[in-house]
C-alpha atoms as a PDB file:
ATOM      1  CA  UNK A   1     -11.381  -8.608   1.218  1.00  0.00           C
ATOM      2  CA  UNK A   2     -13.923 -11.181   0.346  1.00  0.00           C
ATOM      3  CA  UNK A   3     -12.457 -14.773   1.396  1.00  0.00           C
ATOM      4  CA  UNK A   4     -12.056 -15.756  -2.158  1.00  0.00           C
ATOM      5  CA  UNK A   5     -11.226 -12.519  -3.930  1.00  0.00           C
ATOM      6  CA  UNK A   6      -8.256 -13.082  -1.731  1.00  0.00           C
ATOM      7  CA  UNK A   7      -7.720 -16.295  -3.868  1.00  0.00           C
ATOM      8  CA  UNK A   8      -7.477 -15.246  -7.615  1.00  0.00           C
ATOM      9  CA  UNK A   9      -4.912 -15.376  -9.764  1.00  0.00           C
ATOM     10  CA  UNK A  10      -2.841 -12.005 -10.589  1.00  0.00           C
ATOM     11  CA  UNK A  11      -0.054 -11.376 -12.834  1.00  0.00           C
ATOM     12  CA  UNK A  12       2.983  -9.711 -11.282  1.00  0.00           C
ATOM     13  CA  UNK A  13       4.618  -7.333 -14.265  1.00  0.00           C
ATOM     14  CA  UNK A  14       7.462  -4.995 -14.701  1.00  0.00           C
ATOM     15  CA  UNK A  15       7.758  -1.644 -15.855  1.00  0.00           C
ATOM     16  CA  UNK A  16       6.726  -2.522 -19.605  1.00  0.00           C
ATOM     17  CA  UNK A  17       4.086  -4.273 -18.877  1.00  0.00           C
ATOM     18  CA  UNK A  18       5.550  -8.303 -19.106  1.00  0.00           C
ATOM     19  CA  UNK A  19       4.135 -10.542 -16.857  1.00  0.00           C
ATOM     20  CA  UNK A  20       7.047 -11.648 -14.698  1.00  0.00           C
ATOM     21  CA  UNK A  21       5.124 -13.842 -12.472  1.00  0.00           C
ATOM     22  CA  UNK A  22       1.705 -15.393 -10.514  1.00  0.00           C
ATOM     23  CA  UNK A  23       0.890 -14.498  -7.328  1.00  0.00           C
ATOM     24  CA  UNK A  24      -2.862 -14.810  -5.444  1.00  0.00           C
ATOM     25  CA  UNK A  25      -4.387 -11.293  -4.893  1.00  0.00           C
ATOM     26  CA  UNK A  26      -3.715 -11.282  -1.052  1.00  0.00           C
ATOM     27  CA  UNK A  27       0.143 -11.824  -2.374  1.00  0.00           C
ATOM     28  CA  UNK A  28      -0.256  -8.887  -4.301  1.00  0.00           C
ATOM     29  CA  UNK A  29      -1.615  -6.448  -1.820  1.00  0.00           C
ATOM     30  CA  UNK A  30       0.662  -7.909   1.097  1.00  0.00           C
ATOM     31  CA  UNK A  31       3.852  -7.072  -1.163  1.00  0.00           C
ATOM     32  CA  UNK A  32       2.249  -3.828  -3.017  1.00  0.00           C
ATOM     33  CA  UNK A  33       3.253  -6.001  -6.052  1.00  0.00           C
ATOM     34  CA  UNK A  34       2.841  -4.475  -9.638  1.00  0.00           C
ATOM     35  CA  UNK A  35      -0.140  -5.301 -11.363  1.00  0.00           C
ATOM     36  CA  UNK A  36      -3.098  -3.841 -14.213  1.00  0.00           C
ATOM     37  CA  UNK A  37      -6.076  -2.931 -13.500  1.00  0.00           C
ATOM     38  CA  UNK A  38      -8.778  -1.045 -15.301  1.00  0.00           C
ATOM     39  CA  UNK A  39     -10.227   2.172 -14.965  1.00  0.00           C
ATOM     40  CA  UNK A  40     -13.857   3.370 -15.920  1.00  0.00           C
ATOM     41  CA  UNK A  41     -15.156   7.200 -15.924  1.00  0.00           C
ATOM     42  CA  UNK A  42     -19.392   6.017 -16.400  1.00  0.00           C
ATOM     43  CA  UNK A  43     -21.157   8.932 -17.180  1.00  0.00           C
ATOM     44  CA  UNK A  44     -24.562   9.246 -17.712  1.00  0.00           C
ATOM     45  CA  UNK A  45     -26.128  10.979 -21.219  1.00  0.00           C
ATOM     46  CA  UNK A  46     -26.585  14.443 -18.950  1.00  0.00           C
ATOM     47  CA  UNK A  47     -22.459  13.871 -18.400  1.00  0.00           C
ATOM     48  CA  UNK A  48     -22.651  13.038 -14.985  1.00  0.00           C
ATOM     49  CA  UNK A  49     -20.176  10.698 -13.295  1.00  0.00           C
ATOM     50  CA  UNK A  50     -21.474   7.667 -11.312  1.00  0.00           C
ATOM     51  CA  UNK A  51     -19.465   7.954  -8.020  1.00  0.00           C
ATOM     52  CA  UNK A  52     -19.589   5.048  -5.221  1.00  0.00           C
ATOM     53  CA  UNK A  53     -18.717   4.099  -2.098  1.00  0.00           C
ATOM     54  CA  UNK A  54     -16.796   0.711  -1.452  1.00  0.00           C
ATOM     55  CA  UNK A  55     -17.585  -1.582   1.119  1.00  0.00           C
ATOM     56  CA  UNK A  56     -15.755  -2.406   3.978  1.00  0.00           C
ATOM     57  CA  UNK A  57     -14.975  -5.509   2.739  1.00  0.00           C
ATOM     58  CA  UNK A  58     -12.586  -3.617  -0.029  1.00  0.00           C
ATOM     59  CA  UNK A  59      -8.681  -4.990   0.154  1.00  0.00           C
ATOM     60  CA  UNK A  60      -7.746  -1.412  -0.572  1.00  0.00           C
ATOM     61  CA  UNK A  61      -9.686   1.767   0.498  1.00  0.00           C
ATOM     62  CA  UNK A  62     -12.221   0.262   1.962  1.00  0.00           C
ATOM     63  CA  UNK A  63     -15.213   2.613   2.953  1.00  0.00           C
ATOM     64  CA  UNK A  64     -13.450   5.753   0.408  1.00  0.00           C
ATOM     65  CA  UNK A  65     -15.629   6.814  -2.432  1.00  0.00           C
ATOM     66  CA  UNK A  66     -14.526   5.922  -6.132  1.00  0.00           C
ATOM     67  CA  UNK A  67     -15.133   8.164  -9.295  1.00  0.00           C
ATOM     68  CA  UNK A  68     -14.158   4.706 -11.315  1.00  0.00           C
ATOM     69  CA  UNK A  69     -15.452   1.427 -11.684  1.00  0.00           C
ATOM     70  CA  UNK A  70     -12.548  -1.429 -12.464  1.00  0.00           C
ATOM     71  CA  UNK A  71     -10.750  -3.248 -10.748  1.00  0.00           C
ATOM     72  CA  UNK A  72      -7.650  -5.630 -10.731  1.00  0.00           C
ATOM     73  CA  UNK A  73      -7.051  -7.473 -14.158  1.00  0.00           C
ATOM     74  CA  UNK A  74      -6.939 -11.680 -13.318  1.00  0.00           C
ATOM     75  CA  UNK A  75      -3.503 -13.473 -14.290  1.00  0.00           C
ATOM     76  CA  UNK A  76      -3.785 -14.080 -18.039  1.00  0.00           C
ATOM     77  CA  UNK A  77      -6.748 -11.437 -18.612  1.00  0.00           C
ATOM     78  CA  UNK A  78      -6.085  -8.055 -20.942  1.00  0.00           C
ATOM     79  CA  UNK A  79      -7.224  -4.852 -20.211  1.00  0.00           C
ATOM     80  CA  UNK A  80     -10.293  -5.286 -22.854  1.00  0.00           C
ATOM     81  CA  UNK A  81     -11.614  -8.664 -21.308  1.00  0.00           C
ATOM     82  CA  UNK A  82     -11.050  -7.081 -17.762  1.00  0.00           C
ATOM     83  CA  UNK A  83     -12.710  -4.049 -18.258  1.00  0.00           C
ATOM     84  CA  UNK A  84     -16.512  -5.726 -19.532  1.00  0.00           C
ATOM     85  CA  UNK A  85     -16.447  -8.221 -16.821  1.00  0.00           C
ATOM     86  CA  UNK A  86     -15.179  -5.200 -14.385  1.00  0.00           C
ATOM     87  CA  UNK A  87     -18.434  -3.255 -15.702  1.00  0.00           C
ATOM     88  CA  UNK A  88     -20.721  -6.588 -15.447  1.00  0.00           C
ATOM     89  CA  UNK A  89     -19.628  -7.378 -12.133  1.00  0.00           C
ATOM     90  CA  UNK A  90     -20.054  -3.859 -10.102  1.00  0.00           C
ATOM     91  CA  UNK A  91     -22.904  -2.000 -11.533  1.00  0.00           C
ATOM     92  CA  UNK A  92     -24.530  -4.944 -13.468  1.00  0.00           C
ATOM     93  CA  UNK A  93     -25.036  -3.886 -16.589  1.00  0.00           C
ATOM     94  CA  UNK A  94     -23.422  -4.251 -20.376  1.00  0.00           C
ATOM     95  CA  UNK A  95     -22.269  -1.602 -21.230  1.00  0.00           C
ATOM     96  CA  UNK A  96     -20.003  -0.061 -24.493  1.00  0.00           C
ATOM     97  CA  UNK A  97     -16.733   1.006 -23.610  1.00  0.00           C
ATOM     98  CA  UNK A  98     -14.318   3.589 -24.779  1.00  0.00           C
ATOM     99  CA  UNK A  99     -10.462   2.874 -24.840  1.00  0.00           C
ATOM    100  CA  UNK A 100      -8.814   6.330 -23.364  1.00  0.00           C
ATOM    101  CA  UNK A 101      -5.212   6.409 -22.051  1.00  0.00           C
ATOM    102  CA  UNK A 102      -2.935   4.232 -20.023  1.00  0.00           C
ATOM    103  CA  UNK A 103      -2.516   4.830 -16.571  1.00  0.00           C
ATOM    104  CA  UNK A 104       0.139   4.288 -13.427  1.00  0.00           C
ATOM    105  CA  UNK A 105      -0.604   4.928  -9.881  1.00  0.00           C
ATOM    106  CA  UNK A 106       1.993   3.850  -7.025  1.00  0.00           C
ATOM    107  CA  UNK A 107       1.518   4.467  -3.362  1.00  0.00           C
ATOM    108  CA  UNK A 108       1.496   2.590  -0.108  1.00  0.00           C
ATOM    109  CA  UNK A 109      -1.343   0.570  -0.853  1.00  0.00           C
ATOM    110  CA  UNK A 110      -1.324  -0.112  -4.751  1.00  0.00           C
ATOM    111  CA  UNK A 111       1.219  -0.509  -7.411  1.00  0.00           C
ATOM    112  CA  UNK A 112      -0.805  -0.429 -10.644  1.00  0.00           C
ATOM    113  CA  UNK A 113      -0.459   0.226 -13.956  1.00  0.00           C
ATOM    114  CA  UNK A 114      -3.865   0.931 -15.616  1.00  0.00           C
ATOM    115  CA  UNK A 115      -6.130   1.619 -18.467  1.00  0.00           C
ATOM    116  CA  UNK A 116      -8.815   4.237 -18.359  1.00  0.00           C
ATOM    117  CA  UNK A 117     -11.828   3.923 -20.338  1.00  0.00           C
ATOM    118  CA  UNK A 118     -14.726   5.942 -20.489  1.00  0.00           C
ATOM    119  CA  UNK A 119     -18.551   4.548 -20.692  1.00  0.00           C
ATOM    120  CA  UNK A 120     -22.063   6.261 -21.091  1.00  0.00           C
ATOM    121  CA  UNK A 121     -25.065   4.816 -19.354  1.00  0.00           C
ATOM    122  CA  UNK A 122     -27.969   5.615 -17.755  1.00  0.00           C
ATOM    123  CA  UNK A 123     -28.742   3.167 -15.626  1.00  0.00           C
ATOM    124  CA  UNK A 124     -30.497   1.676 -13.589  1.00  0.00           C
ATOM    125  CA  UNK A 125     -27.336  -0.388 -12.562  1.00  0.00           C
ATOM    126  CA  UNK A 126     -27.586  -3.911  -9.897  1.00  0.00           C
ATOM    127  CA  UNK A 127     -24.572  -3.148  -7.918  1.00  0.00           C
ATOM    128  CA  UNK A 128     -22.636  -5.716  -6.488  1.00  0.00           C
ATOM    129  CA  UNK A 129     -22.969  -5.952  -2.734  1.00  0.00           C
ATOM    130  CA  UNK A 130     -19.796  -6.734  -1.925  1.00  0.00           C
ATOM    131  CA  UNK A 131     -18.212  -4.326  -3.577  1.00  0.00           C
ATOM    132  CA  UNK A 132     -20.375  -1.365  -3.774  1.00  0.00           C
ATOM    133  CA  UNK A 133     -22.196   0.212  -0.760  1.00  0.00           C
ATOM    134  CA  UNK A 134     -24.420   2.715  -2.817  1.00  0.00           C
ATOM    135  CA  UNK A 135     -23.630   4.728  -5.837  1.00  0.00           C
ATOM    136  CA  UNK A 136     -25.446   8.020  -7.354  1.00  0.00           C
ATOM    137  CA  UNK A 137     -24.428   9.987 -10.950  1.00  0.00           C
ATOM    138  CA  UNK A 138     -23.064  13.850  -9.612  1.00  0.00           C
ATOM    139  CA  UNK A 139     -21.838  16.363 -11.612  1.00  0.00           C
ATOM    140  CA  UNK A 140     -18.229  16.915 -12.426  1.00  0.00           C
ATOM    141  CA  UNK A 141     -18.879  19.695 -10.167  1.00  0.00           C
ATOM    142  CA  UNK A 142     -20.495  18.282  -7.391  1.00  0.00           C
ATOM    143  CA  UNK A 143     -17.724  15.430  -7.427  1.00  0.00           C
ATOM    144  CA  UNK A 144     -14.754  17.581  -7.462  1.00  0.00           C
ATOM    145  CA  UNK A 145     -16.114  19.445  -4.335  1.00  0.00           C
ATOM    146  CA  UNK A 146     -16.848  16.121  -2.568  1.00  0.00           C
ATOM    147  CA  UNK A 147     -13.091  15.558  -3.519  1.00  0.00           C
ATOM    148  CA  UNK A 148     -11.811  17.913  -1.127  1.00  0.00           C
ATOM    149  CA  UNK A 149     -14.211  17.094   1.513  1.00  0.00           C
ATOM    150  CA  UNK A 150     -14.188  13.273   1.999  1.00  0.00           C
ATOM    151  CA  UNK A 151     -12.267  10.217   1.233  1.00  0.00           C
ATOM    152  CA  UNK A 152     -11.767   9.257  -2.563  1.00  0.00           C
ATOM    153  CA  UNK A 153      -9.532   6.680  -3.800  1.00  0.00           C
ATOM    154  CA  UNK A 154      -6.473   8.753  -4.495  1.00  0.00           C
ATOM    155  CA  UNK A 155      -6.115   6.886  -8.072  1.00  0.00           C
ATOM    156  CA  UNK A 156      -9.612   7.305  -9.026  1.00  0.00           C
ATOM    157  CA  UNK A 157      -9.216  11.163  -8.293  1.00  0.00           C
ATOM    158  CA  UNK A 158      -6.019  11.301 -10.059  1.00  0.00           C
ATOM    159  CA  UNK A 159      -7.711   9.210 -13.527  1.00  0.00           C
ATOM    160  CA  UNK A 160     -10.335  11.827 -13.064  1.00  0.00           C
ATOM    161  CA  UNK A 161      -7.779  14.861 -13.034  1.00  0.00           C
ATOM    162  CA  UNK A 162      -5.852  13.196 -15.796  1.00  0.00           C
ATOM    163  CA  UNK A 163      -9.051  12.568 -17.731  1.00  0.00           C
ATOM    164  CA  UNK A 164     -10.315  16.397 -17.566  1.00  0.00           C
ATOM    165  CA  UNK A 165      -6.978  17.624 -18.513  1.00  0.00           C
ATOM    166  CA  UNK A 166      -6.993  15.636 -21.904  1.00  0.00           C
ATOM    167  CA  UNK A 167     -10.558  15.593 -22.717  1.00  0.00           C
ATOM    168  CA  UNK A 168     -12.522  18.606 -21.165  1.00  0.00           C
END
C-alpha cells in the first residue's frame, strides 16, 4: 500500500450501514474491518468493459486484474462523492455515472459493503500509476474467459456476475 494511502481516514460501519467508528486504512485492512466502497462497470460505447491490472503496491489483491474501478469510500465521504473522485483518480477522466445496486462482499481480505455503478466512456483514460499497471476495454466475452484463467479480484467478478444477472 502506498505509505500514505495507509494513512486516510475510513469509517468503520455495521450491518445497516451507520458509521460506528474511525479507523486509518491500514486499521481497516489489518482487522478486515467493515467499510463502503464503490464499484464501477466502465464500458466503452461498443459495450466493452475496461479491465485492469493493480499494482503491486495494492493493500488488497495486489497484481489480480479488476473488472471495476472504485475503491474504499474516506471517513465522512458517501457513495456519490466517492465514486467521481474514485473515477478521477484511476483512469483520469470525468466521467457520468449511473447509480445501479448495492453491494456486500466479505472474505479474508475485505469486508465491504458497496455500491455498483455503471459508466460509459471511451477513453483515452491517464491511469494512475500507483494504482493501475495497464488497462484495455475486452468484451464481456473475452473477460469472462480471462475469469477462469487468471487472477481477478473475487468482488469485482462477483459485481460483474451480479450485474449481468440484473441487467443483461
Amino acid at each position: 500500500m502506498p505509505p500514505l494511502a495507509g494513512n486516510e481516514l475510513v469509517d468503520v460501519i455495521d450491518a445497516n450501514g451507520n458509521t460506528v467508528r474511525v479507523v486509518t486504512r491500514q486499521q481497516m485492512r489489518e482487522n478486515n474491518l467493515p467499510h463502503r466502497c464503490t464499484y464501477v462497470l466502465v464500458f466503452n460505447s461498443r459495450g466493452e468493459l475496461f479491465v485492469h491490472q493493480r499494482t503491486p503496491l495494492k493493500d488488497v489483491y495486489p497484481l489480480y486484474w479488476d473488472v471495476c474501478v472504485g475503491g474504499v469510500v474516506t471517513a465522512g465521504e458517501s457513495f456519490d462523492e466517492s465514486v467521481v473522485r474514485e473515477v478521477r483518480e484511476e483512469i483520469g477522466v470525468d466521467a457520468p455515472v449511473e447509480k445501479l445496486f448495492p453491494f456486500h462482499y466479505q472474505d479474508e481480505r475485505t469486508f465491504a459493503h458497496g455500491m455498483v455503478y455503471r459508466a460509459v466512456h471511451d477513453g483515452p483514460f491517464r491511469l494512475q500509476p500507483e494504482e493501475v499497471l495497464h488497462g484495455e476495454f475486452a468484451s464481456l466475452a473475452e473477460v469472462l474467459r480471462r475469469i477462469e484463467s487468471q487472477p481477478f479480484c473475487p468482488d469485482g467478478v462477483l459485481v460483474l456476475r451480479t450485474y449481468l444477472q440484473k441487467y443483461a
